[in-house]
N, C-alpha and C. Protein backbone atom coordinates (compact mmCIF):
# COMPACT_ATOMS: atom_id res chain seq x y z
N UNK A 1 129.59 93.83 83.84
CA UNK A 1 128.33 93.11 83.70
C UNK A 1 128.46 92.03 82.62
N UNK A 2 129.31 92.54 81.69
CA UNK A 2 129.37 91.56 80.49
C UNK A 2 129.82 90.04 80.83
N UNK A 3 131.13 90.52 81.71
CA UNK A 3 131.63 89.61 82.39
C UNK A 3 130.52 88.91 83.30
N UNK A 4 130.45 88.94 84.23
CA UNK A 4 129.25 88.60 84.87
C UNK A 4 128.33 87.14 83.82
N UNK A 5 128.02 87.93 83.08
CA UNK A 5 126.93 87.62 82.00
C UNK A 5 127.89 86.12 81.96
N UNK A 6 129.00 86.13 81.59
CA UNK A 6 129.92 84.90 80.69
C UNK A 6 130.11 84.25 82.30
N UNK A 7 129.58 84.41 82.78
CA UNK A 7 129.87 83.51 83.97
C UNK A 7 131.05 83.89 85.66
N UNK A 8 131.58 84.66 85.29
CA UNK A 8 132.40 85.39 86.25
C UNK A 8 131.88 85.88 87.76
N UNK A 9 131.84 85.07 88.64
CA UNK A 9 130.96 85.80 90.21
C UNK A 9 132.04 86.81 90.35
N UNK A 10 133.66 86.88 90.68
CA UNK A 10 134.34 87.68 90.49
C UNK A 10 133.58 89.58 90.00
N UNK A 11 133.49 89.15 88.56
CA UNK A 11 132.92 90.41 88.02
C UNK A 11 131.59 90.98 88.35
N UNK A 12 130.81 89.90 89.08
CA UNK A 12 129.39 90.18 90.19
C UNK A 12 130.11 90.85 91.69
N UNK A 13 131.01 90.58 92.19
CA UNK A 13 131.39 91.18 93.25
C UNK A 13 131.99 92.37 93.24
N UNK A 14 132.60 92.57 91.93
CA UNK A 14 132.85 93.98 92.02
C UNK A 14 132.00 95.05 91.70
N UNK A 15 130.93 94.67 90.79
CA UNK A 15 130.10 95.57 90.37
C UNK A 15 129.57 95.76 92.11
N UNK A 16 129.01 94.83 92.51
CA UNK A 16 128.52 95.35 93.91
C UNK A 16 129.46 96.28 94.67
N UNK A 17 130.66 95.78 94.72
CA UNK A 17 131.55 96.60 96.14
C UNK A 17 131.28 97.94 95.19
N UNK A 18 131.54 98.17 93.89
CA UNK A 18 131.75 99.42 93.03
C UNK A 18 130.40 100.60 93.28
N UNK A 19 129.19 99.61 93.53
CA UNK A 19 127.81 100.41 92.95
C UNK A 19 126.90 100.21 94.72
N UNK A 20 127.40 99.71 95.68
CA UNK A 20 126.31 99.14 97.00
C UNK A 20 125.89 100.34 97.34
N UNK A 21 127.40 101.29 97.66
CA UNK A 21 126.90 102.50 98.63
C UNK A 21 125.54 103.22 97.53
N UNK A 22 126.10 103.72 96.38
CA UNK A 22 124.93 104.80 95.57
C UNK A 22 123.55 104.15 95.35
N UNK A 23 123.71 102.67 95.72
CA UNK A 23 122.26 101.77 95.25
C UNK A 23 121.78 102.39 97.01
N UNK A 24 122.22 101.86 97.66
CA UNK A 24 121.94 102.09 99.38
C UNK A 24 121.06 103.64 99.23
N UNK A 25 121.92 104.52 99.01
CA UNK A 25 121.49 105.95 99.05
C UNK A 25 120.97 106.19 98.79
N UNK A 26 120.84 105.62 97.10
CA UNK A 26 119.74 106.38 96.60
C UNK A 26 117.93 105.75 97.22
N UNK A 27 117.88 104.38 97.70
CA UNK A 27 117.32 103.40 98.08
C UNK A 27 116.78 104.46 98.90
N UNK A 28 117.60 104.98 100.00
CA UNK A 28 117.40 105.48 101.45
C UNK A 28 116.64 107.05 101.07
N UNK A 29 117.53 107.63 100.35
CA UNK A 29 116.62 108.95 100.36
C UNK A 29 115.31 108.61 99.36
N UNK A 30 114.69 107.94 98.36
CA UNK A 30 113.90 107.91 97.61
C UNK A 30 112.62 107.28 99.04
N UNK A 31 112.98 106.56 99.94
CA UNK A 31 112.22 105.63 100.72
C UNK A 31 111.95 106.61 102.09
N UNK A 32 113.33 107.00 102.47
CA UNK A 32 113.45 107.42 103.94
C UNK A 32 113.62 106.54 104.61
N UNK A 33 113.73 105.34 104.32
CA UNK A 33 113.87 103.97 105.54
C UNK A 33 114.85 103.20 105.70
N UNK A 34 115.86 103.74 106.40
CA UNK A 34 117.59 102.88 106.31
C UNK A 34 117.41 101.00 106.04
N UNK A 35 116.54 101.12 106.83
CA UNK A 35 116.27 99.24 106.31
C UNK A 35 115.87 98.37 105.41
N UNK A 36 114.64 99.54 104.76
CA UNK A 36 114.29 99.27 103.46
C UNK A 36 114.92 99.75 102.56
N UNK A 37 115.83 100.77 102.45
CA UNK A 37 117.09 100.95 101.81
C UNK A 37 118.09 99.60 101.01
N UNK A 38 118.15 99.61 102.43
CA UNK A 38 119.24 97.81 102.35
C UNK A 38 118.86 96.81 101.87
N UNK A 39 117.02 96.44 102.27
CA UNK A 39 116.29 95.35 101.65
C UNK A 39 116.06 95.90 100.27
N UNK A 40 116.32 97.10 99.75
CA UNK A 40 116.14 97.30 98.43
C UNK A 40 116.85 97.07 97.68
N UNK A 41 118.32 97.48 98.09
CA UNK A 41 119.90 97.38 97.54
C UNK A 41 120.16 95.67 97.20
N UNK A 42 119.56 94.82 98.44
CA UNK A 42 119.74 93.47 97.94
C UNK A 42 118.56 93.24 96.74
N UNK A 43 117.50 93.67 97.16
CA UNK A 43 116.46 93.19 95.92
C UNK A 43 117.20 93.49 94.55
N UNK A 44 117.91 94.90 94.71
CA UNK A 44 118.33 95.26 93.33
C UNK A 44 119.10 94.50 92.87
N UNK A 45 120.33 94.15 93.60
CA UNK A 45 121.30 93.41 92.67
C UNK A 45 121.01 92.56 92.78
N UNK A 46 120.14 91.28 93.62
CA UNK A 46 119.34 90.13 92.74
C UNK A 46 118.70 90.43 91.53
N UNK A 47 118.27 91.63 91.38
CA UNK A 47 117.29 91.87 90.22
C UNK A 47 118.45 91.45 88.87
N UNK A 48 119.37 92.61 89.48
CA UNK A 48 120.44 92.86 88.28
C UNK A 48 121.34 91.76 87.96
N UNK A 49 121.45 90.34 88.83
CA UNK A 49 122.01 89.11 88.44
C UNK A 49 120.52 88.65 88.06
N UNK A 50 119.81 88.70 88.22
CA UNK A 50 118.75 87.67 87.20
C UNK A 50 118.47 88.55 86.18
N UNK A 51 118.76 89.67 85.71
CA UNK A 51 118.58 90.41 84.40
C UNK A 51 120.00 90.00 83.39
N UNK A 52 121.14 89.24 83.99
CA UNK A 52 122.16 89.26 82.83
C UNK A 52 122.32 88.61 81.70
N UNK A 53 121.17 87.41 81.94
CA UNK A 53 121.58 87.00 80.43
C UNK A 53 121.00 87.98 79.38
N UNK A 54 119.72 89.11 79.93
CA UNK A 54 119.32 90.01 79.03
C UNK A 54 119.80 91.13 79.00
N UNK A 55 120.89 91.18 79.77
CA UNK A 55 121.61 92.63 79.56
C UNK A 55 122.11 93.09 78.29
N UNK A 56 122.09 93.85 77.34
CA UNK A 56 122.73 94.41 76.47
C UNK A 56 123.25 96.00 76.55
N UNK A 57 124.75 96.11 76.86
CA UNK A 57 125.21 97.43 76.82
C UNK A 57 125.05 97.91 75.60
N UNK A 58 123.79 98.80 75.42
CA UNK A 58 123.23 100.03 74.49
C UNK A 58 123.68 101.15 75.71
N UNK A 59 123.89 101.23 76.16
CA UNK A 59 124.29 102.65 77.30
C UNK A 59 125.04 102.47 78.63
N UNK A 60 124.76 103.44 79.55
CA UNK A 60 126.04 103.21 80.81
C UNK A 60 125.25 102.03 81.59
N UNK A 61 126.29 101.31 82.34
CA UNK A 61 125.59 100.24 83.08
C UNK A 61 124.90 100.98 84.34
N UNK A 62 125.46 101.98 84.84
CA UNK A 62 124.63 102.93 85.86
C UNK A 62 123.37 103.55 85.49
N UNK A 63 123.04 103.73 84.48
CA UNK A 63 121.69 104.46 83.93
C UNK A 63 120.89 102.93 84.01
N UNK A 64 121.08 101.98 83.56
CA UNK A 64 120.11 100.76 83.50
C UNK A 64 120.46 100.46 85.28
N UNK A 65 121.08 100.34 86.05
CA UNK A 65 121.09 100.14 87.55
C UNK A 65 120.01 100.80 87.98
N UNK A 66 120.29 102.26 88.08
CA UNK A 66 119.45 103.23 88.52
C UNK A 66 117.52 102.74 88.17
N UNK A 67 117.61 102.84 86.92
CA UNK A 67 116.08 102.17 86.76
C UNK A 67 116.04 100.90 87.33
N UNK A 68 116.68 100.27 87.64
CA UNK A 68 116.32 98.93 88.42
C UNK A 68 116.09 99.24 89.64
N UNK A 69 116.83 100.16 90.03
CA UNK A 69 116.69 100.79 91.46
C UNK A 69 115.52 101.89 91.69
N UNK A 70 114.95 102.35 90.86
CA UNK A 70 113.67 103.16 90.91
C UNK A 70 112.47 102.40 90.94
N UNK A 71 112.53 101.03 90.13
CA UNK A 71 111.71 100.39 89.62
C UNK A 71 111.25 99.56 91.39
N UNK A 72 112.51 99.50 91.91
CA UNK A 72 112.46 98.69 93.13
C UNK A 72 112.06 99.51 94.25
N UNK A 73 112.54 100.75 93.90
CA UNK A 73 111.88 101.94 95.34
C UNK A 73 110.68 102.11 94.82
N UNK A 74 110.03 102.19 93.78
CA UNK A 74 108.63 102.08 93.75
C UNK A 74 107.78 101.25 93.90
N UNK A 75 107.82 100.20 93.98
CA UNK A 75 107.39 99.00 94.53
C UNK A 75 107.40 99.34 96.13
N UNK A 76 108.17 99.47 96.88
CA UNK A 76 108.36 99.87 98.15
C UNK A 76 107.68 100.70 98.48
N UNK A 77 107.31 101.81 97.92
CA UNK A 77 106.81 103.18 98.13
C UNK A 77 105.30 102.68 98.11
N UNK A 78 104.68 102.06 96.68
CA UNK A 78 103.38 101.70 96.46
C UNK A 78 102.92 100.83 97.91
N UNK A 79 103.68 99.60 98.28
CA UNK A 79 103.55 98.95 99.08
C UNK A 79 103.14 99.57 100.09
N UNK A 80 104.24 100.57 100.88
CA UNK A 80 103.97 101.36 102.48
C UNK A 80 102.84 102.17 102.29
N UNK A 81 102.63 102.82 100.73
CA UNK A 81 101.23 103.62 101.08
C UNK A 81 100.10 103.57 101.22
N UNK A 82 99.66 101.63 100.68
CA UNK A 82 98.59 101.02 100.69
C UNK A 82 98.44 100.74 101.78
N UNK A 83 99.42 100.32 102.59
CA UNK A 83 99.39 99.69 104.16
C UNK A 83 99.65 100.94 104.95
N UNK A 84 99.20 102.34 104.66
CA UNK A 84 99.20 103.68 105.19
C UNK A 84 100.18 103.79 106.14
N UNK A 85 101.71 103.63 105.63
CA UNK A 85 102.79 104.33 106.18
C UNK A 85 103.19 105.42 105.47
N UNK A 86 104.16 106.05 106.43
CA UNK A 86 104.90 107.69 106.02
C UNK A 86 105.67 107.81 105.57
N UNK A 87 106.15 107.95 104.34
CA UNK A 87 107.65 107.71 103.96
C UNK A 87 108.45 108.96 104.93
N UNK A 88 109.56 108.81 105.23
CA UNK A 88 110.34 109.91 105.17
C UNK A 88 111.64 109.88 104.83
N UNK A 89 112.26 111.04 104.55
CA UNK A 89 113.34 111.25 103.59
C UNK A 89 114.35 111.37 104.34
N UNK A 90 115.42 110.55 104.55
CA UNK A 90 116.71 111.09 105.60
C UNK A 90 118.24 111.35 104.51
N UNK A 91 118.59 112.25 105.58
CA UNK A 91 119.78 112.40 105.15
C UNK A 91 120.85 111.16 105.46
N UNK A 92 122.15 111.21 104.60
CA UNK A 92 122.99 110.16 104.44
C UNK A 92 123.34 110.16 106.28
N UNK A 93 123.74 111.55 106.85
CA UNK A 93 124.38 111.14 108.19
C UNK A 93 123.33 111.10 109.29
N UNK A 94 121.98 110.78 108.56
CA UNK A 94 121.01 110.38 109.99
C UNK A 94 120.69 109.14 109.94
N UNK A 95 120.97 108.69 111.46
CA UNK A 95 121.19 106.78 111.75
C UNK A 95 119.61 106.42 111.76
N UNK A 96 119.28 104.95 112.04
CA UNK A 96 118.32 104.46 112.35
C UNK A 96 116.99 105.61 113.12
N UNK A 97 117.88 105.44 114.31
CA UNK A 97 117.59 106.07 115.85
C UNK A 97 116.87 107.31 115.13
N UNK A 98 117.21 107.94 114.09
CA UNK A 98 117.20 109.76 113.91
C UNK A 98 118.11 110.54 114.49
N UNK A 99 119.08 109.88 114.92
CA UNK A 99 120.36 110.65 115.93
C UNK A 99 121.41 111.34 114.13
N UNK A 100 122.03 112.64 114.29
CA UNK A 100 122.71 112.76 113.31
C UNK A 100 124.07 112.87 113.29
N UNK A 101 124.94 112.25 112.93
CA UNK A 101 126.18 112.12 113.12
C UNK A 101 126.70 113.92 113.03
N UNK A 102 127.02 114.66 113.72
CA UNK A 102 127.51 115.93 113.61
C UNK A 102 128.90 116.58 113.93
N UNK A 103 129.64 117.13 113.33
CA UNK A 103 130.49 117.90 113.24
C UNK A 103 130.43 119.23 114.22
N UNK A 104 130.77 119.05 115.13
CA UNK A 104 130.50 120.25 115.86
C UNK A 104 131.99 121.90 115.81
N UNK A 105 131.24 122.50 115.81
CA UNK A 105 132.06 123.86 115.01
C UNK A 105 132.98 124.31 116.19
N UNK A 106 133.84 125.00 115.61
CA UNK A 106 135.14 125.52 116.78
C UNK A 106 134.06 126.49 117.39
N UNK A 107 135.15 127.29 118.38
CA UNK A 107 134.60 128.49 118.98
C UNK A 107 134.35 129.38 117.98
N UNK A 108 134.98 129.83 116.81
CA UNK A 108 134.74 130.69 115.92
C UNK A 108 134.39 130.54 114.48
N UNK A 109 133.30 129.38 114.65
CA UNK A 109 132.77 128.82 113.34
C UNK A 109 131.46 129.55 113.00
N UNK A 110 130.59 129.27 114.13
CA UNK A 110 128.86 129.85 114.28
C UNK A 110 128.40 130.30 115.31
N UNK A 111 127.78 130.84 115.52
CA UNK A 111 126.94 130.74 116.72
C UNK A 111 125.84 129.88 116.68
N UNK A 112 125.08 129.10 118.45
CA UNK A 112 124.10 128.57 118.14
C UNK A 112 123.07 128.72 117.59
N UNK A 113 122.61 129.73 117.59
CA UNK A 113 121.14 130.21 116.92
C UNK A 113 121.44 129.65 115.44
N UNK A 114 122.63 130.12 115.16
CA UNK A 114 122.68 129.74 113.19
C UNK A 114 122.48 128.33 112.93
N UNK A 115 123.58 127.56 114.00
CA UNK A 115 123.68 125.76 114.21
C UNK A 115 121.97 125.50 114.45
N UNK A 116 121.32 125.59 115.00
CA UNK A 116 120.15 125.44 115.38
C UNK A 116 118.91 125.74 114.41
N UNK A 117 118.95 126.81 113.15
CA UNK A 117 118.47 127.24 112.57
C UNK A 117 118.60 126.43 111.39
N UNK A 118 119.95 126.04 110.81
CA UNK A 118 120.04 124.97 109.83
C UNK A 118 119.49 123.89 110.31
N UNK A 119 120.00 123.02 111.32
CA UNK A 119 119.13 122.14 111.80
C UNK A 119 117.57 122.16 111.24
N UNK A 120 117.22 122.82 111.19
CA UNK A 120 115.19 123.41 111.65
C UNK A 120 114.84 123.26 110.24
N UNK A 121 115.96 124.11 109.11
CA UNK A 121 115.88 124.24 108.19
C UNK A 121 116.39 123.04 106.85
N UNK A 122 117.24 121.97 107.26
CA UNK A 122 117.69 120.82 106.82
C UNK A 122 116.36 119.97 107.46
N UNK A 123 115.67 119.73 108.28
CA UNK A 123 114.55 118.55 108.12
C UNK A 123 113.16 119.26 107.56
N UNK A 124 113.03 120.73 107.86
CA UNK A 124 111.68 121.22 106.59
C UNK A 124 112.22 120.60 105.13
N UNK A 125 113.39 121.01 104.90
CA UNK A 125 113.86 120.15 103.32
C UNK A 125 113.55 119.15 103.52
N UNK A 126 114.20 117.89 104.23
CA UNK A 126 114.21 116.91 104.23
C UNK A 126 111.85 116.39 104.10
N UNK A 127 111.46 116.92 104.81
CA UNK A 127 109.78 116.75 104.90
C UNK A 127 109.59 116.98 103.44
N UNK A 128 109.82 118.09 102.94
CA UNK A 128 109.12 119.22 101.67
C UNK A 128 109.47 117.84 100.54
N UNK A 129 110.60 117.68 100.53
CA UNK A 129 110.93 116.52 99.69
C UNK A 129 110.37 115.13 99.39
N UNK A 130 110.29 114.89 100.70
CA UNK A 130 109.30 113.60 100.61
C UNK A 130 107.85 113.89 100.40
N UNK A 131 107.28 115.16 100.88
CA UNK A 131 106.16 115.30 99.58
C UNK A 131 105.87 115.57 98.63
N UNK A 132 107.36 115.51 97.83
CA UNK A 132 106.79 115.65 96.26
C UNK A 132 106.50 114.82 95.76
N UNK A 133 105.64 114.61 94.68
CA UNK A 133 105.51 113.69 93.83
C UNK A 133 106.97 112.84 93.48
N UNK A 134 106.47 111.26 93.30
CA UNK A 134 107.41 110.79 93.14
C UNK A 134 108.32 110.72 91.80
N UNK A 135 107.50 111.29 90.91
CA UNK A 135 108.56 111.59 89.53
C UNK A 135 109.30 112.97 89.31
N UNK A 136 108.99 113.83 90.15
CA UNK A 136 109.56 114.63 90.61
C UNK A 136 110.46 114.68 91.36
N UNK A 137 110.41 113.99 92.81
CA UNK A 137 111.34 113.58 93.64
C UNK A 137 112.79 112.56 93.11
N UNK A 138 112.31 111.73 92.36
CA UNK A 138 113.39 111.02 91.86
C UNK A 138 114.05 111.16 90.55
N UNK A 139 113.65 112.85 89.99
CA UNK A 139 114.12 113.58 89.15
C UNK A 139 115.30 114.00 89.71
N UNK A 140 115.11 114.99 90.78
CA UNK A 140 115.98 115.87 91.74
C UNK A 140 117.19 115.20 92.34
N UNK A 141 116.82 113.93 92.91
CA UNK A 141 117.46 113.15 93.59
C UNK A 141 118.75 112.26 92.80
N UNK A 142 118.27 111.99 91.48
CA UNK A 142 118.78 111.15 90.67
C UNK A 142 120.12 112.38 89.87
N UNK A 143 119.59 113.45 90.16
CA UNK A 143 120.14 114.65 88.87
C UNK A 143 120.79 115.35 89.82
N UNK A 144 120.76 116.15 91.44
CA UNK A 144 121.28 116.80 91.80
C UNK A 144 122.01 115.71 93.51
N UNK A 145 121.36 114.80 93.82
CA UNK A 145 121.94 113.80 94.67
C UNK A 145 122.57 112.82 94.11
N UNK A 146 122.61 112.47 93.19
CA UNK A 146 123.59 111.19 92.91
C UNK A 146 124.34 111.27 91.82
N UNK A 147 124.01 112.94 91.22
CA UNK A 147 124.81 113.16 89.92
C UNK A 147 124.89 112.74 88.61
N UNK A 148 123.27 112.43 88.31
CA UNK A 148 123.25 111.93 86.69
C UNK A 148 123.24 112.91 86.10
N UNK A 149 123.44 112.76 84.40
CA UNK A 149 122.93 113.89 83.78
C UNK A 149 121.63 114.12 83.21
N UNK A 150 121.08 114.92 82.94
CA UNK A 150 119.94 115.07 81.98
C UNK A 150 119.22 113.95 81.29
N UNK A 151 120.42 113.42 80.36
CA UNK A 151 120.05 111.92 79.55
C UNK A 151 119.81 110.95 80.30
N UNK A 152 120.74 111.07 81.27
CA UNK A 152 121.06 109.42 82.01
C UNK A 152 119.44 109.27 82.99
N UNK A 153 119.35 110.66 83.58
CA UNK A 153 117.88 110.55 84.45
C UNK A 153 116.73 110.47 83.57
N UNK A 154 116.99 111.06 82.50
CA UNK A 154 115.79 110.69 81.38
C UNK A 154 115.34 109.50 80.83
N UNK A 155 117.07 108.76 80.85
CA UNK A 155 116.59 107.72 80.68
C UNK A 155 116.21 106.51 81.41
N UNK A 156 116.75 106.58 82.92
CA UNK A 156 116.31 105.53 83.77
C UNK A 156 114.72 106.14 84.05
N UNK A 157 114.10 106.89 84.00
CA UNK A 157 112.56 107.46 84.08
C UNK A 157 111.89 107.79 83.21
N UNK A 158 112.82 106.75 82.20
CA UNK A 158 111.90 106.76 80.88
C UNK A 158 111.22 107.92 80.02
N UNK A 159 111.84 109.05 80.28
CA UNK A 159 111.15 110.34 79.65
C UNK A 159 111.89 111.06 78.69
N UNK A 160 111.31 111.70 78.18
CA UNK A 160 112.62 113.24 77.53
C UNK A 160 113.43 113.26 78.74
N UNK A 161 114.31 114.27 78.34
CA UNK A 161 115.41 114.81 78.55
C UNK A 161 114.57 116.05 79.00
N UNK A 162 113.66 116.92 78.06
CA UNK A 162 113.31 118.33 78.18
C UNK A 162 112.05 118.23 79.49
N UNK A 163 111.21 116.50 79.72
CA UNK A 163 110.65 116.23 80.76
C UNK A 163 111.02 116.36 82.47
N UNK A 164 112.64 115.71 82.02
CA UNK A 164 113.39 115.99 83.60
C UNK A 164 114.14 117.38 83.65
N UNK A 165 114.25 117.93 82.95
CA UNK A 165 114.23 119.31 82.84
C UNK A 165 113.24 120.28 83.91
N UNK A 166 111.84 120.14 83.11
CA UNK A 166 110.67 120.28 83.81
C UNK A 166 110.52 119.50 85.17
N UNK A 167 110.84 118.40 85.36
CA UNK A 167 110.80 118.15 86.52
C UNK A 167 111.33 118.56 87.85
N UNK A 168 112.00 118.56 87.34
CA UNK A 168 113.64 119.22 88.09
C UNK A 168 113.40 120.96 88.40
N UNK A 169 112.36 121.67 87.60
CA UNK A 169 112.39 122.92 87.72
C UNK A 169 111.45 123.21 88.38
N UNK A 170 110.37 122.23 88.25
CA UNK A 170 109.03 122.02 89.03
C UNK A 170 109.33 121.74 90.50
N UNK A 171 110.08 120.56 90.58
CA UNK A 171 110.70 120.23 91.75
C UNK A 171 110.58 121.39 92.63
N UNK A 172 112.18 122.17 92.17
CA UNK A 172 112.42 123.27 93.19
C UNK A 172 111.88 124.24 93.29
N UNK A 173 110.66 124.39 92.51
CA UNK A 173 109.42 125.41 92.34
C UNK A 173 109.00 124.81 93.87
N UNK A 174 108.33 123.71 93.57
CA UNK A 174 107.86 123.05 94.76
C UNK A 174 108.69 123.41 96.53
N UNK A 175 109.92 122.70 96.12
CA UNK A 175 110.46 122.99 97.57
C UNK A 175 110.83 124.60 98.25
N UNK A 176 110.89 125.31 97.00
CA UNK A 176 111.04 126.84 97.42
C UNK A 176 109.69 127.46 98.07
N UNK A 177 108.55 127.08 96.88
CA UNK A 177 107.28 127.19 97.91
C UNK A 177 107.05 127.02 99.70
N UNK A 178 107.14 125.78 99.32
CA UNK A 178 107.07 125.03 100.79
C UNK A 178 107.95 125.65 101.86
N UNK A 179 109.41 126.08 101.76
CA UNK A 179 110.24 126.36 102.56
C UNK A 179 109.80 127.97 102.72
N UNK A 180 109.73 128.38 101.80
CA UNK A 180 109.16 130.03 102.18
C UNK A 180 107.79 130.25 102.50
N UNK A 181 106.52 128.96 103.00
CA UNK A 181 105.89 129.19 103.69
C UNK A 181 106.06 128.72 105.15
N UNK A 182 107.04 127.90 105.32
CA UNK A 182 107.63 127.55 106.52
C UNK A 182 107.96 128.40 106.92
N UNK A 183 108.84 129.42 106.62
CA UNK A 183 109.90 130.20 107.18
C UNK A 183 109.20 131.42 107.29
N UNK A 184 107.94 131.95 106.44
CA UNK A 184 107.34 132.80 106.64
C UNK A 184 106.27 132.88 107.91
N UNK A 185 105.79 131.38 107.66
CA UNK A 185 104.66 131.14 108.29
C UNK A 185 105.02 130.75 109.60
């Protein structure tokens, strides 16, 4: 980025090839919308070339990304809910369509009922998730999907450390609820 900053497009192209896919992802599961994903991923790193002359590395350049990238899925999110759309939450190997790219098991991997049962049980997650609250949701997502730590999610969401903690515990309070009234109910 520093580079970047001193003028280098070079050092702008790599940060992208380096950071597109985890901006994409995280874009996609925070949204659910492969397209607005992508229109986010570009918003972001326009964001993040018109933020360089104010960049100052005080911390990782991924923790200040990430908040650029939250800052930008929330905008998105606010947007679709005023104009009363649904977010939903997809997984990395489900396409446009909703078709899921799958691995199908030998003869002596599963039986169908089990294949069929995860299925059932991977999109109740996938639902339960997208109704959490969104500082919750992009606690979980940021900390157990894209692998920050404690600090780093604390600090792109601006909170304690002992906040995303709580969030994060609340979170799966939340989705354990939800899934064990699914599965009960």
């Amino acid at each position: 980025m520093l580079l970047f900053r001193e003028g280098s497009r070079e050092a702008f192209e790599e940060l992208f090839s380096r950071h597109q896919r985890a901006v994409v992802r995280f874009a996609w599961r925070m949204t659910g919308d492969p397209s607005a994903a992508e229109d986010a991923a570009q918003e972001i790193f326009l964001r993040i070339a018109r933020a360089a002359p104010e960049y100052r590395p005080t911390g990782k350049f991924t923790t200040w990304m990430y908040t650029i990238a939250r800052r930008t899925t929330l905008n998105y999110l606010r947007d679709t809910k005023e104009n009363g759309e649904r977010v939903r939450i997809l997984s990395e190997g489900e396409g446009e369509d909703g078709v899921y790219a799958v691995q199908l098991p030998g003869p002596d991997d599963r039986n169908p009922e089990r294949i069929a049962w995860e299925a059932q049980l991977t999109e109740r997650f996938r639902t339960a998730l997208g109704e959490l609250p969104e500082g919750y949701r992009a606690a979980i997502v940021l900390n157990r999907g894209d692998g920050l730590s404690y600090e780093e999610v604390a600090q792109v969401l601006g909170v304690t450390v002992q906040a995303v903690k709580t969030r994060i515990f609340r979170a799966r309070e939340m989705l354990l609820s939800r899934l064990s009234k699914d599965v009960s109910g």
